[in-house]
Structures are given as C-alpha cells and as structure tokens.
N, C-alpha and C. Protein backbone atom coordinates (compact mmCIF):
# COMPACT_ATOMS: atom_id res chain seq x y z
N UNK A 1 0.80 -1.20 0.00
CA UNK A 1 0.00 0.00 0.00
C UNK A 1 0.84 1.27 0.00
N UNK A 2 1.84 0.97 0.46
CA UNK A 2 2.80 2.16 0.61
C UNK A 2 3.31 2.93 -0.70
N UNK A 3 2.79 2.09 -2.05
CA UNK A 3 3.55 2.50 -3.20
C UNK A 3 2.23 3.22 -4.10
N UNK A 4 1.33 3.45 -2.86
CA UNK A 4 -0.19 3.87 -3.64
C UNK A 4 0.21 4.95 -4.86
N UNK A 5 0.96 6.16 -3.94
CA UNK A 5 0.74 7.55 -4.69
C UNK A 5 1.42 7.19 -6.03
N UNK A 6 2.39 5.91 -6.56
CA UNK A 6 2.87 5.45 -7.74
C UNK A 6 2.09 5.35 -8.92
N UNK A 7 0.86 4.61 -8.43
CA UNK A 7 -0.40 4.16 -9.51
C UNK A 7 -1.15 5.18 -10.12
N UNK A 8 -2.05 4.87 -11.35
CA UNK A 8 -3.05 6.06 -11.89
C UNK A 8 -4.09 5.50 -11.42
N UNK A 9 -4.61 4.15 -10.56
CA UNK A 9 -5.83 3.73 -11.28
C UNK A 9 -5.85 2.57 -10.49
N UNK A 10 -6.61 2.52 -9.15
CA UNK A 10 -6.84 1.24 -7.97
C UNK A 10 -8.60 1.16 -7.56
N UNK A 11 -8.46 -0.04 -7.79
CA UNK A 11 -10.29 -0.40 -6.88
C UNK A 11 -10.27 -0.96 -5.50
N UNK A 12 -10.33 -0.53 -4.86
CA UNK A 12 -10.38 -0.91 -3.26
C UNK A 12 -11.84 -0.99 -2.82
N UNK A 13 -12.15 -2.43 -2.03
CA UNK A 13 -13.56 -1.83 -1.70
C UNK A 13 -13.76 -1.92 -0.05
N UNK A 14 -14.85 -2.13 0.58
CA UNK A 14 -14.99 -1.27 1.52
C UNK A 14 -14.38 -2.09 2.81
N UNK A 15 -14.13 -3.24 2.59
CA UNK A 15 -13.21 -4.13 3.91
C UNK A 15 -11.75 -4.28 3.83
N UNK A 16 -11.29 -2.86 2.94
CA UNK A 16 -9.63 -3.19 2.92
C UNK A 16 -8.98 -3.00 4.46
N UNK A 17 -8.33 -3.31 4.12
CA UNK A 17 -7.33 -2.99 5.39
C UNK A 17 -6.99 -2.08 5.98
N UNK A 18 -6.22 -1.24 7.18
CA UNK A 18 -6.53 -0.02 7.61
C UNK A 18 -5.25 0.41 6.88
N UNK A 19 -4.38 -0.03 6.20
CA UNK A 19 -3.15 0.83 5.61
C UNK A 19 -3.89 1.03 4.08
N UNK A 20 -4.51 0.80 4.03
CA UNK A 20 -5.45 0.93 2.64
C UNK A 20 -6.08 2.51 2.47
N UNK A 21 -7.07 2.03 3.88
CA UNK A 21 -7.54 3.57 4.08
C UNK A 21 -6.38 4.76 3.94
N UNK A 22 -5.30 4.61 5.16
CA UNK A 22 -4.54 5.60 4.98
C UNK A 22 -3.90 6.04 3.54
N UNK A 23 -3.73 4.93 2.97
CA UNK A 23 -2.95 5.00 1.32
C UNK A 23 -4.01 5.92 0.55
N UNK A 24 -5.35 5.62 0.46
CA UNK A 24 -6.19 6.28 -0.31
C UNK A 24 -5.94 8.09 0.01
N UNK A 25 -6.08 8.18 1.78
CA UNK A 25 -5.80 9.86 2.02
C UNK A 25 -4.94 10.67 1.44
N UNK A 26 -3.93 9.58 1.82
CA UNK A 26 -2.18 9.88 0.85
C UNK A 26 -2.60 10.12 -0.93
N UNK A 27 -2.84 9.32 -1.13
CA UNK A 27 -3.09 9.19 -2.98
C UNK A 27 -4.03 10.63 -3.32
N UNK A 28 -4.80 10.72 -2.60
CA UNK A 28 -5.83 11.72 -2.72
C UNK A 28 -4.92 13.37 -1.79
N UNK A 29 -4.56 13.11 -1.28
CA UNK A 29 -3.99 14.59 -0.98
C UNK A 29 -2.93 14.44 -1.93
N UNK A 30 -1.64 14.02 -2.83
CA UNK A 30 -1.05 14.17 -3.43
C UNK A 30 -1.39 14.51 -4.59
N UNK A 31 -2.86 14.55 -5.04
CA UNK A 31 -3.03 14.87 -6.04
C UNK A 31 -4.34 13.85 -6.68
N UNK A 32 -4.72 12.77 -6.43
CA UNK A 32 -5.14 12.01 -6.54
C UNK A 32 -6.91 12.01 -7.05
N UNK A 33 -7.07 11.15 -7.26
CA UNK A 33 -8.93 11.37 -7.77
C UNK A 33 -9.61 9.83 -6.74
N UNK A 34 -10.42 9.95 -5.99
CA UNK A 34 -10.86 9.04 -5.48
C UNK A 34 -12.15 9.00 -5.83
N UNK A 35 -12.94 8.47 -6.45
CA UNK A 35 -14.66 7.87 -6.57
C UNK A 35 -14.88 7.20 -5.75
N UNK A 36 -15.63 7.60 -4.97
CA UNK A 36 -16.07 6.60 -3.53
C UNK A 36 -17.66 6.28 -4.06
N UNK A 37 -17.70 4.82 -4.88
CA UNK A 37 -18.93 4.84 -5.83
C UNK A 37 -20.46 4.71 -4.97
N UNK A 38 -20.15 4.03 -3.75
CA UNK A 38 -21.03 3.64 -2.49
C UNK A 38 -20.56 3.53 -1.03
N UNK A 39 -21.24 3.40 -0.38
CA UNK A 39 -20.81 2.81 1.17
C UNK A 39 -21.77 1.63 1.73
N UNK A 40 -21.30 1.41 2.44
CA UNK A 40 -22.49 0.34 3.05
C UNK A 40 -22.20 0.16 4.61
N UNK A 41 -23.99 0.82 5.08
CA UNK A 41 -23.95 0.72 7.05
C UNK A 41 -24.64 -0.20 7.27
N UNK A 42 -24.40 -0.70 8.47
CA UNK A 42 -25.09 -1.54 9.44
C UNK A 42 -25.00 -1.57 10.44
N UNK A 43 -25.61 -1.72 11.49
CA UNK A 43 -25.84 -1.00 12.47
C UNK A 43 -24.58 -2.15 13.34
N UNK A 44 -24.24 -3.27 13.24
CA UNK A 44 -22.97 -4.24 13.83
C UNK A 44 -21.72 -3.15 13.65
N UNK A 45 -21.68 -2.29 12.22
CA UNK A 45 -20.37 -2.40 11.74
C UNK A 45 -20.24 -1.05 12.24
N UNK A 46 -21.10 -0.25 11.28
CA UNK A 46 -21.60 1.10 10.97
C UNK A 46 -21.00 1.67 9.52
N UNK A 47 -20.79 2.73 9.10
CA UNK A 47 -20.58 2.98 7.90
C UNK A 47 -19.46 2.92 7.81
N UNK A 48 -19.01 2.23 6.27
CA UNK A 48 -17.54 1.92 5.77
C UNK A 48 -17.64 2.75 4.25
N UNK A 49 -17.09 3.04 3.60
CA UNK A 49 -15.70 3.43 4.45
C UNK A 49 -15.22 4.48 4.87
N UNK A 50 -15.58 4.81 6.00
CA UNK A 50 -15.56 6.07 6.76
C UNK A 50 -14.06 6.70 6.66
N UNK A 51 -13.01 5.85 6.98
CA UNK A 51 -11.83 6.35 7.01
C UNK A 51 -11.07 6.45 5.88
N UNK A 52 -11.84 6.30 5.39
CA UNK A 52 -10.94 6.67 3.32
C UNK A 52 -11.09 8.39 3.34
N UNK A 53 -12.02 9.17 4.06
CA UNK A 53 -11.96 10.60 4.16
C UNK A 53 -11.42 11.47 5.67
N UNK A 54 -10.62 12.41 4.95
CA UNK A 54 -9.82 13.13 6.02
C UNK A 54 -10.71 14.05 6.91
N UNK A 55 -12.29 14.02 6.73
CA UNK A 55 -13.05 14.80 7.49
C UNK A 55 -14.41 13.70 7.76
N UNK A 56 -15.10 14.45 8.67
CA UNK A 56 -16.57 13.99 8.95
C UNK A 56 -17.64 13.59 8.08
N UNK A 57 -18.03 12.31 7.76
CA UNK A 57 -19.33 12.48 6.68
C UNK A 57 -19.62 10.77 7.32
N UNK A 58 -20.94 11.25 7.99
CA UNK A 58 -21.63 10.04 8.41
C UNK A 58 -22.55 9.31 7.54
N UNK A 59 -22.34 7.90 8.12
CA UNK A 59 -23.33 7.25 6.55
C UNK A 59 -24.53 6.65 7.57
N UNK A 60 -25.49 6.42 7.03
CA UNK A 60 -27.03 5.83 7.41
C UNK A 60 -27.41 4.68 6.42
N UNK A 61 -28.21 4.31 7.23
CA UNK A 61 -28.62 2.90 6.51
C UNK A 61 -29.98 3.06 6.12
N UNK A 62 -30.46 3.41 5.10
CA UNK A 62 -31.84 4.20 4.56
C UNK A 62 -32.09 3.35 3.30
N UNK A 63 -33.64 3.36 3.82
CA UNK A 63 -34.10 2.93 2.32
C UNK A 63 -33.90 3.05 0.97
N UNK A 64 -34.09 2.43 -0.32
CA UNK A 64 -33.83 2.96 -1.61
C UNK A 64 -34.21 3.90 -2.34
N UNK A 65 -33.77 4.36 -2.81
CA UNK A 65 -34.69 5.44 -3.42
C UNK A 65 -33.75 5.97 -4.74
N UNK A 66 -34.81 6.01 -6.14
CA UNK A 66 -34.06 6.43 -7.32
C UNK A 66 -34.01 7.67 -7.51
N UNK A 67 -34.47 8.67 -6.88
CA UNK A 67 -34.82 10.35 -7.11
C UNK A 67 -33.68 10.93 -6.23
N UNK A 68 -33.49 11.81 -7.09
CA UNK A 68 -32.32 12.71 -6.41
C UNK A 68 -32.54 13.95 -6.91
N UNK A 69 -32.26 15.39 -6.22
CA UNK A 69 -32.18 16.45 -6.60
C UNK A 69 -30.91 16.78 -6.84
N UNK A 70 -30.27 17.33 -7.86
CA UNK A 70 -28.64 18.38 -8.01
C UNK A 70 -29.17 19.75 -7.05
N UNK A 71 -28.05 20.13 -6.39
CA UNK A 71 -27.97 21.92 -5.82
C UNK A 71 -28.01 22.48 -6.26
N UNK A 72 -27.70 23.70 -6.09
CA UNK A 72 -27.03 25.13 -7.33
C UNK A 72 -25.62 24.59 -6.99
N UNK A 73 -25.04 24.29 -6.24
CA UNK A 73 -23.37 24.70 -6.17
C UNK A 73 -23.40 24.65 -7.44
N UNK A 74 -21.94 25.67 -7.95
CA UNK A 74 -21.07 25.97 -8.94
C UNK A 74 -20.46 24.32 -8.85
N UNK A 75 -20.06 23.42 -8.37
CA UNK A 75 -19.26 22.51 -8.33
C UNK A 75 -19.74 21.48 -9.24
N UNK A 76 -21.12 21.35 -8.86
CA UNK A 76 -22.13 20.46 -9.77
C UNK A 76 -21.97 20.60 -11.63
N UNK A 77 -21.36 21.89 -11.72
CA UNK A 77 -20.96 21.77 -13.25
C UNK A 77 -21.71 20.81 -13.91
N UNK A 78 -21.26 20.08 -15.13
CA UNK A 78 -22.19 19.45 -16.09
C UNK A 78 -22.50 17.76 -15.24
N UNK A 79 -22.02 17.34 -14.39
CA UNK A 79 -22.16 15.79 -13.32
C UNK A 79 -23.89 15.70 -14.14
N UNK A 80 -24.71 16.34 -14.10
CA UNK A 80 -26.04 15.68 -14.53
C UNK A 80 -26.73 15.85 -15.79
N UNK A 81 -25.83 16.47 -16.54
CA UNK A 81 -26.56 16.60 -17.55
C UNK A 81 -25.38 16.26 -18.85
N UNK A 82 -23.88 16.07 -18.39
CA UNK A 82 -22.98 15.88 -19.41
C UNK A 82 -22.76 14.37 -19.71
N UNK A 83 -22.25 13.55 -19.89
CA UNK A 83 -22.84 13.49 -21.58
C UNK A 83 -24.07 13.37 -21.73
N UNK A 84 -25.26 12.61 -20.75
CA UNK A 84 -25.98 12.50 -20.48
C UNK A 84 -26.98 13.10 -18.78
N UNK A 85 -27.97 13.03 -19.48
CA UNK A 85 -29.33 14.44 -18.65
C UNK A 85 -29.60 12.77 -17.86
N UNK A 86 -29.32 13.35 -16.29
CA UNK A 86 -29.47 12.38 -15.19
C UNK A 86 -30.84 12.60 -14.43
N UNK A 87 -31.81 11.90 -14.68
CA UNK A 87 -33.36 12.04 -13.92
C UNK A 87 -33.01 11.40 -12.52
N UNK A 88 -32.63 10.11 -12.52
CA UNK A 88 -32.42 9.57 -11.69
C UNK A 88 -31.61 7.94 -11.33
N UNK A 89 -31.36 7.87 -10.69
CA UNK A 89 -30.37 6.91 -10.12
C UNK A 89 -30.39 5.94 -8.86
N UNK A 90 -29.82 4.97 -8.68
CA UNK A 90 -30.27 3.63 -7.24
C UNK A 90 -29.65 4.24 -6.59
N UNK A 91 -30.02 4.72 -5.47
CA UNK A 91 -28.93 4.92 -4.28
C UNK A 91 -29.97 4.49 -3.17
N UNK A 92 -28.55 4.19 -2.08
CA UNK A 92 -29.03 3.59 -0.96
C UNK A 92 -27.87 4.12 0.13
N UNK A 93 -28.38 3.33 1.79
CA UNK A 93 -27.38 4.01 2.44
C UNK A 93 -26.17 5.34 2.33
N UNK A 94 -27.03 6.60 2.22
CA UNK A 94 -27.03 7.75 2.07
C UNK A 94 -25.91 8.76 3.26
N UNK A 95 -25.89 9.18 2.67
CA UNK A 95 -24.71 10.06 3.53
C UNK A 95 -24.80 11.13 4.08
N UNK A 96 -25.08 11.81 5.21
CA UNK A 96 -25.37 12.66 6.12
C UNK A 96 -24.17 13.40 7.10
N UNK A 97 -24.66 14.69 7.68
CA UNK A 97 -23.76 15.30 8.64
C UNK A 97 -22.08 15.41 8.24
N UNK A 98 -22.39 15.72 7.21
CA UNK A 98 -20.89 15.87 6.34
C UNK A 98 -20.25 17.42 7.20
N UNK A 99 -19.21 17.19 7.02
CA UNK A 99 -18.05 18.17 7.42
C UNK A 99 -18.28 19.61 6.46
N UNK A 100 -18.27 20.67 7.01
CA UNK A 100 -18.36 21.69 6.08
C UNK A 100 -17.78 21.89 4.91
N UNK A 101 -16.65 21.24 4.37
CA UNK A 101 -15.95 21.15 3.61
C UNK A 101 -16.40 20.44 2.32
N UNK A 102 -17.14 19.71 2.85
CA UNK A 102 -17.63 18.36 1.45
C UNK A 102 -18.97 19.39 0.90
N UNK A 103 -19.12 19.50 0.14
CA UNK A 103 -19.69 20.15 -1.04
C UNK A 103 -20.82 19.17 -1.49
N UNK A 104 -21.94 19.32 -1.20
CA UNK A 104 -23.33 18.35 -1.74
C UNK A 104 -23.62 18.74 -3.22
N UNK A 105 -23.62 17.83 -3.84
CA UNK A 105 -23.94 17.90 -5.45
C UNK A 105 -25.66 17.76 -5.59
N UNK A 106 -25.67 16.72 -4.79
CA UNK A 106 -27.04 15.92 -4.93
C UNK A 106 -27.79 15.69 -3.54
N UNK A 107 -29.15 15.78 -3.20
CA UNK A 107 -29.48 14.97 -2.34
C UNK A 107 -30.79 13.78 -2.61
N UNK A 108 -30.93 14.03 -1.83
CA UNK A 108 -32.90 12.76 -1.97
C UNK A 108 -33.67 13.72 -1.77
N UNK A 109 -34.64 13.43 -2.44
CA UNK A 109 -35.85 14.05 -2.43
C UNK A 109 -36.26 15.04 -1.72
N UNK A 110 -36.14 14.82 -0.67
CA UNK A 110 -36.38 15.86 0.81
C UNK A 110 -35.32 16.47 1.36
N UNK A 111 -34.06 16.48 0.72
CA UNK A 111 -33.23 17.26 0.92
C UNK A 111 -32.66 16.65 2.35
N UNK A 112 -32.37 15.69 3.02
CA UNK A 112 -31.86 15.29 4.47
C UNK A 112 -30.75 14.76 3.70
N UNK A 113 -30.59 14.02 2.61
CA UNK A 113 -29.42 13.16 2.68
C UNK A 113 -28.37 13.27 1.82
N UNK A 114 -27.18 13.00 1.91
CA UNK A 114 -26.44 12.84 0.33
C UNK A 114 -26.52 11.83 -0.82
N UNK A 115 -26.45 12.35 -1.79
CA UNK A 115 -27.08 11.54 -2.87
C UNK A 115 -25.49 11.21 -3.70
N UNK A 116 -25.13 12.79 -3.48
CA UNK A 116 -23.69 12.62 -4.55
C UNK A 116 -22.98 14.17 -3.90
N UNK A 117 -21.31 14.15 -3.76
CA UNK A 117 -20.83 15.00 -3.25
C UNK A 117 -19.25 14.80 -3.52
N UNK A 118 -18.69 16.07 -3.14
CA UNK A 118 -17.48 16.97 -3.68
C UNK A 118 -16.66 17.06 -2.81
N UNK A 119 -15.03 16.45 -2.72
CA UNK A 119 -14.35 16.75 -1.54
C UNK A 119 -13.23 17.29 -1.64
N UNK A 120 -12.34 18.21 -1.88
CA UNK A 120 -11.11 18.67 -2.47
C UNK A 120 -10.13 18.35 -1.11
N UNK A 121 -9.18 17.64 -1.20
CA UNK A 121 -8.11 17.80 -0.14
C UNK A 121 -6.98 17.18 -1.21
N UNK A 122 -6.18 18.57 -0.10
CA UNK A 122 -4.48 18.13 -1.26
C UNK A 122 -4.99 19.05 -2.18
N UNK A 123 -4.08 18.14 -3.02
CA UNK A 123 -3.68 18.32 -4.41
C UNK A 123 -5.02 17.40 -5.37
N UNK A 124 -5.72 16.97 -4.46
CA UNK A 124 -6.54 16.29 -5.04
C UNK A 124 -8.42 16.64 -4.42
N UNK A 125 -9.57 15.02 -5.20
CA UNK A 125 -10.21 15.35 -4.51
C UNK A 125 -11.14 13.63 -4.72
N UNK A 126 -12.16 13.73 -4.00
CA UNK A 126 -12.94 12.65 -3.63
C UNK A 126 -14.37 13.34 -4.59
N UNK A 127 -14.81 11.81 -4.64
CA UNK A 127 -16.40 12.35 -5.47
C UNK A 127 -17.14 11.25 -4.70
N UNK A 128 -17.93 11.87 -4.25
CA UNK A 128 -18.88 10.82 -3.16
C UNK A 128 -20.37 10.16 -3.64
N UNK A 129 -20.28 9.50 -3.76
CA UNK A 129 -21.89 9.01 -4.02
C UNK A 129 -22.72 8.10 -3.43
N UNK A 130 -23.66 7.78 -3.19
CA UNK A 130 -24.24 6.59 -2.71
C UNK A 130 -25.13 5.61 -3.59
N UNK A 131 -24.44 5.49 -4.88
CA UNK A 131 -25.11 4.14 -5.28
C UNK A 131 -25.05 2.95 -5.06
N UNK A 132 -26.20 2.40 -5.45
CA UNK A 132 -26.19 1.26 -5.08
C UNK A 132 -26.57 -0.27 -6.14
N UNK A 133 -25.23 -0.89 -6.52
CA UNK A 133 -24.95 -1.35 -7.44
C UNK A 133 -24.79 -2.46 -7.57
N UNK A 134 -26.11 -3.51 -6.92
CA UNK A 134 -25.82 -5.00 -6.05
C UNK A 134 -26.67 -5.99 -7.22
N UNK A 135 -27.66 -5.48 -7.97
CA UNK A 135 -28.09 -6.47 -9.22
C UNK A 135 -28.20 -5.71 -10.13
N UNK A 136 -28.39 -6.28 -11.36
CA UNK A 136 -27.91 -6.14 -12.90
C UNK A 136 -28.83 -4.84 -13.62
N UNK A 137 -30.49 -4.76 -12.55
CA UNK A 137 -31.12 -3.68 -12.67
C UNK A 137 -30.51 -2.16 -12.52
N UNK A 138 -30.05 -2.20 -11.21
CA UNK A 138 -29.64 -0.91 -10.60
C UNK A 138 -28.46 -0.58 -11.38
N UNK A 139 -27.34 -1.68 -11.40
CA UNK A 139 -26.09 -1.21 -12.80
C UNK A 139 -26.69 -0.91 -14.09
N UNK A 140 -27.61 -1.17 -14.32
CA UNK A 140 -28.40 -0.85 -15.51
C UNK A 140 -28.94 0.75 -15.65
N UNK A 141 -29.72 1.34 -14.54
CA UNK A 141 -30.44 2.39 -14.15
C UNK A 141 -28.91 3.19 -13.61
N UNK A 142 -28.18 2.88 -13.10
CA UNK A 142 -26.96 3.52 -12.73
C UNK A 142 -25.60 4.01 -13.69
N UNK A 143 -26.06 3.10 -15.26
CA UNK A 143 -24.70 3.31 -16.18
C UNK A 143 -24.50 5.14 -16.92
N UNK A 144 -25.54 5.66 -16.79
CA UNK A 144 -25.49 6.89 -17.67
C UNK A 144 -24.69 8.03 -16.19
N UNK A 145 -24.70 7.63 -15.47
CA UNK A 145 -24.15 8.45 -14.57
C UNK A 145 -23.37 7.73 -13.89
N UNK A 146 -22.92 6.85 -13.85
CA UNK A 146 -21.34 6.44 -13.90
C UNK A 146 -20.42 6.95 -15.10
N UNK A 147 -21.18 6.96 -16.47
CA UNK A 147 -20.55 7.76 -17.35
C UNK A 147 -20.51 8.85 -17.16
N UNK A 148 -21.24 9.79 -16.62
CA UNK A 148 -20.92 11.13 -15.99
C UNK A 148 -20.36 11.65 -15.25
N UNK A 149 -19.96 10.21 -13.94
CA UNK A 149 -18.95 10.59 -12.90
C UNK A 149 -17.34 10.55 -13.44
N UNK A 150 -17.39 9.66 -14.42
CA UNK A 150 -15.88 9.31 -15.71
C UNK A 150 -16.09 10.82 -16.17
N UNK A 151 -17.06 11.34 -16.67
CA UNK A 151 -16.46 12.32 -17.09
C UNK A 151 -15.96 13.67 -16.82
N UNK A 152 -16.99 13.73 -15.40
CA UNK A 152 -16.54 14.75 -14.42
C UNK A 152 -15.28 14.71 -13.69
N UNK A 153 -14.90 13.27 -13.47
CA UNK A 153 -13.62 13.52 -13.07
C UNK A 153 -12.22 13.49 -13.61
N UNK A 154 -12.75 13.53 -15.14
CA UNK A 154 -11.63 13.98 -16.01
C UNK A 154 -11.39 14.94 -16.35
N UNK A 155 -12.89 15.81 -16.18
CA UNK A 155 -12.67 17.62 -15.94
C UNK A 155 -12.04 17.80 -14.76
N UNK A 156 -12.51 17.09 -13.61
CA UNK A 156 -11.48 17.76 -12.08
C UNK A 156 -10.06 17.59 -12.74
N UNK A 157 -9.67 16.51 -13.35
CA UNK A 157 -8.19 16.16 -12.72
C UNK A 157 -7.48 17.37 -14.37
N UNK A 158 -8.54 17.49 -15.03
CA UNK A 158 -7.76 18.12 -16.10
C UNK A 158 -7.48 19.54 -15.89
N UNK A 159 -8.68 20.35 -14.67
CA UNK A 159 -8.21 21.27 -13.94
C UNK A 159 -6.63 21.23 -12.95
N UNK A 160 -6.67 20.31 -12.28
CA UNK A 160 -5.41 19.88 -11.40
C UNK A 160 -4.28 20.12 -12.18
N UNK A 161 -4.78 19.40 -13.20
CA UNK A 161 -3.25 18.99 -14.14
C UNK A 161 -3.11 20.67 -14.99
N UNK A 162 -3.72 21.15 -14.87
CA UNK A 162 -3.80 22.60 -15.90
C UNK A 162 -3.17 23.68 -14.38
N UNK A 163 -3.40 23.48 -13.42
CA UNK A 163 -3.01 24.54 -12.60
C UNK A 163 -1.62 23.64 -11.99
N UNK A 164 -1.48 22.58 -12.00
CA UNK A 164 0.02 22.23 -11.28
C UNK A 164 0.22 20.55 -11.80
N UNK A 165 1.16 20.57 -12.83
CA UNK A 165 1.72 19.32 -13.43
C UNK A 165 1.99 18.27 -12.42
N UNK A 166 1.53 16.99 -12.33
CA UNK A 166 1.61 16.39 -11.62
C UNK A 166 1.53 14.60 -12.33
N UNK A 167 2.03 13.75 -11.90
CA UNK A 167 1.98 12.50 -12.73
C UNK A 167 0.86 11.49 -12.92
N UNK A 168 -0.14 11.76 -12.49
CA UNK A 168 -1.81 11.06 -12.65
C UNK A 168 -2.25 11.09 -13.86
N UNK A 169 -2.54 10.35 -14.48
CA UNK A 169 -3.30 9.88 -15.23
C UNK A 169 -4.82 10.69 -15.06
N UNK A 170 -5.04 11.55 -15.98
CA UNK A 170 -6.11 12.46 -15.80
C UNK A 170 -7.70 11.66 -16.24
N UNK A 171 -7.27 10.46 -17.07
CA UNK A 171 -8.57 9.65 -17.69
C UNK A 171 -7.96 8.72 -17.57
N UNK A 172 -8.95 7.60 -17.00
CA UNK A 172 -9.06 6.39 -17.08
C UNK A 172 -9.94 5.49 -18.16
N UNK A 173 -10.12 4.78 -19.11
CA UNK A 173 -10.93 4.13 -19.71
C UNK A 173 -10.65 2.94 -18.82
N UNK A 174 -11.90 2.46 -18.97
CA UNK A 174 -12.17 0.94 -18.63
C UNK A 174 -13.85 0.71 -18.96
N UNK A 175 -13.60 -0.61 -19.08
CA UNK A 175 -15.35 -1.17 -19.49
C UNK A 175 -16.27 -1.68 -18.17
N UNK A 176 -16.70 -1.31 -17.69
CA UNK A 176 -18.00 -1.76 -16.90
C UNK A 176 -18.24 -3.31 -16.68
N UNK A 177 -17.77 -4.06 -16.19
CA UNK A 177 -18.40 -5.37 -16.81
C UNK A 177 -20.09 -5.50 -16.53
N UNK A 178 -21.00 -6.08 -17.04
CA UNK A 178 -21.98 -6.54 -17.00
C UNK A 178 -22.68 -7.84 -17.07
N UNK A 179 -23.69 -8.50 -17.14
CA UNK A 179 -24.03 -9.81 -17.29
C UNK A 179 -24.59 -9.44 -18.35
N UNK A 180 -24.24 -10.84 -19.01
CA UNK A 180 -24.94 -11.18 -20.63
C UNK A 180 -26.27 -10.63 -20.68
C-alpha cells in the first residue's frame, strides 16, 4: 500500500485494510482522484468506508430510493446533464452530517441526505456518491451516470493537471463489466 501515490488507477472496496484507508488519504492529498462509488452501514459495523476521508461524513442505513435532486453549487458543473441528462439513479445508504468542507452535489428528495458529493483535499479530490450497485437492474439504471462521474472527473483532474503538473493519469478508460 505504501507504493499507492505510484499508480493512476486502484479499486479498493470497503473491507480493505486499515493501511489501505490511509494509502487512499495519501493518494488523494497528493493529487489524486478518489470515486467513492457507495458505502455500506449496518448497524454491527456502521458505515464503511468512513476512514478513506480526512473529514466527517456520516453514513445511514436508509431505504432505496431512485430520485435525487442536483444543488445550485457551482461545483455540480455538467455531473447531470454531461454526456448524459441524469433524472435519476439507485442509491441507498445515504450520507449525512458531512463536514463543512464536502460540497453536496445531490441529495434525496427531501433534501436530508447525500445523494452525490465533492471533496477537495491536497492536491486532489474525492467524489462521493451513494449508489447502489448489487443487481444487474440498478447497474443498468446507474450506467449513464457512472458515465458522468468518468467524465466529471476527467474535468477535475484536467483542472489539477492545468493549474500544477503532476503524474496522474487524468482519464481512465475501462469497461463496466456486465451480465450477458
């Protein structure tokens, strides 16, 4: 883990190890792009993965729900409507009581929860979301804005890379896998 800040391009999911967590902070304050695509609470564990972020953002264990509202923030830029106009999306176990710092893109319906959100630390930054991506439906209802989070965070990092040269890999391609 120690050779994190080396890589362009790691999937970690939410039971790594605790030098994992720290590697991600590291990778992400050096400059780094982290997609934190979901979380998952339970009331044994509580929300993971809490320590992949250098500030406060509590997770809940909440029903499903495909509706989401975007904010005004300026940050939200094209996330819902570039390449594709985002109505809505699976999310679950939602994210709450965030640190002043994290920037809400999105919430649920009623405005209590996080849906999708913005974290700049470092040289880098985190993109938070709470989907939820456990059968072939919801990856289905979820692909046009996974393509939007690819593309938003090739605008963040192409900002990064435009204000201070740094060795990241500003785009990633990769294919989605799916079932037949």
């Amino acid at each position: 883990m120690s050779d994190l800040v080396k890589v362009k391009f790691v999937r970690m999911v939410i039971n790594s190890p605790a030098e994992g967590s720290k590697a991600i902070v590291k990778f992400v304050e050096e400059g780094g792009l982290c997609i934190n695509a979901e979380q998952d609470h339970n009331d044994n564990v509580g929300c993971r993965p809490m320590d992949w972020f250098p500030v406060k953002i509590n997770g809940a264990e909440r029903p499903g729900t495909n509706t989401l509202l975007p904010t005004k923030e300026k940050e939200v830029g094209r996330l819902f409507t570039k390449p594709n106009k985002i109505k809505q999306i699976r999310a679950n176990d939602k994210w709450h009581n965030a640190d002043k710092s994290v920037v809400t893109l999105a919430t649920n319906d009623s405005g209590d929860y996080i849906i999708a959100a913005l974290l700049k630390h470092g040289k880098g930054a985190y993109i938070i979301t709470a989907m939820q991506n456990e059968d072939q439906g919801q990856v289905d209802l979820n692909l046009p804005f996974i393509e939007n989070l690819l593309c938003y965070a090739a605008a963040l990092q192409n900002k990064s890379l435009a204000a201070q040269p740094n060795s990241k890999l500003f785009v990633t391609w990769f294919t989605l896998k799916t079932n037949p």
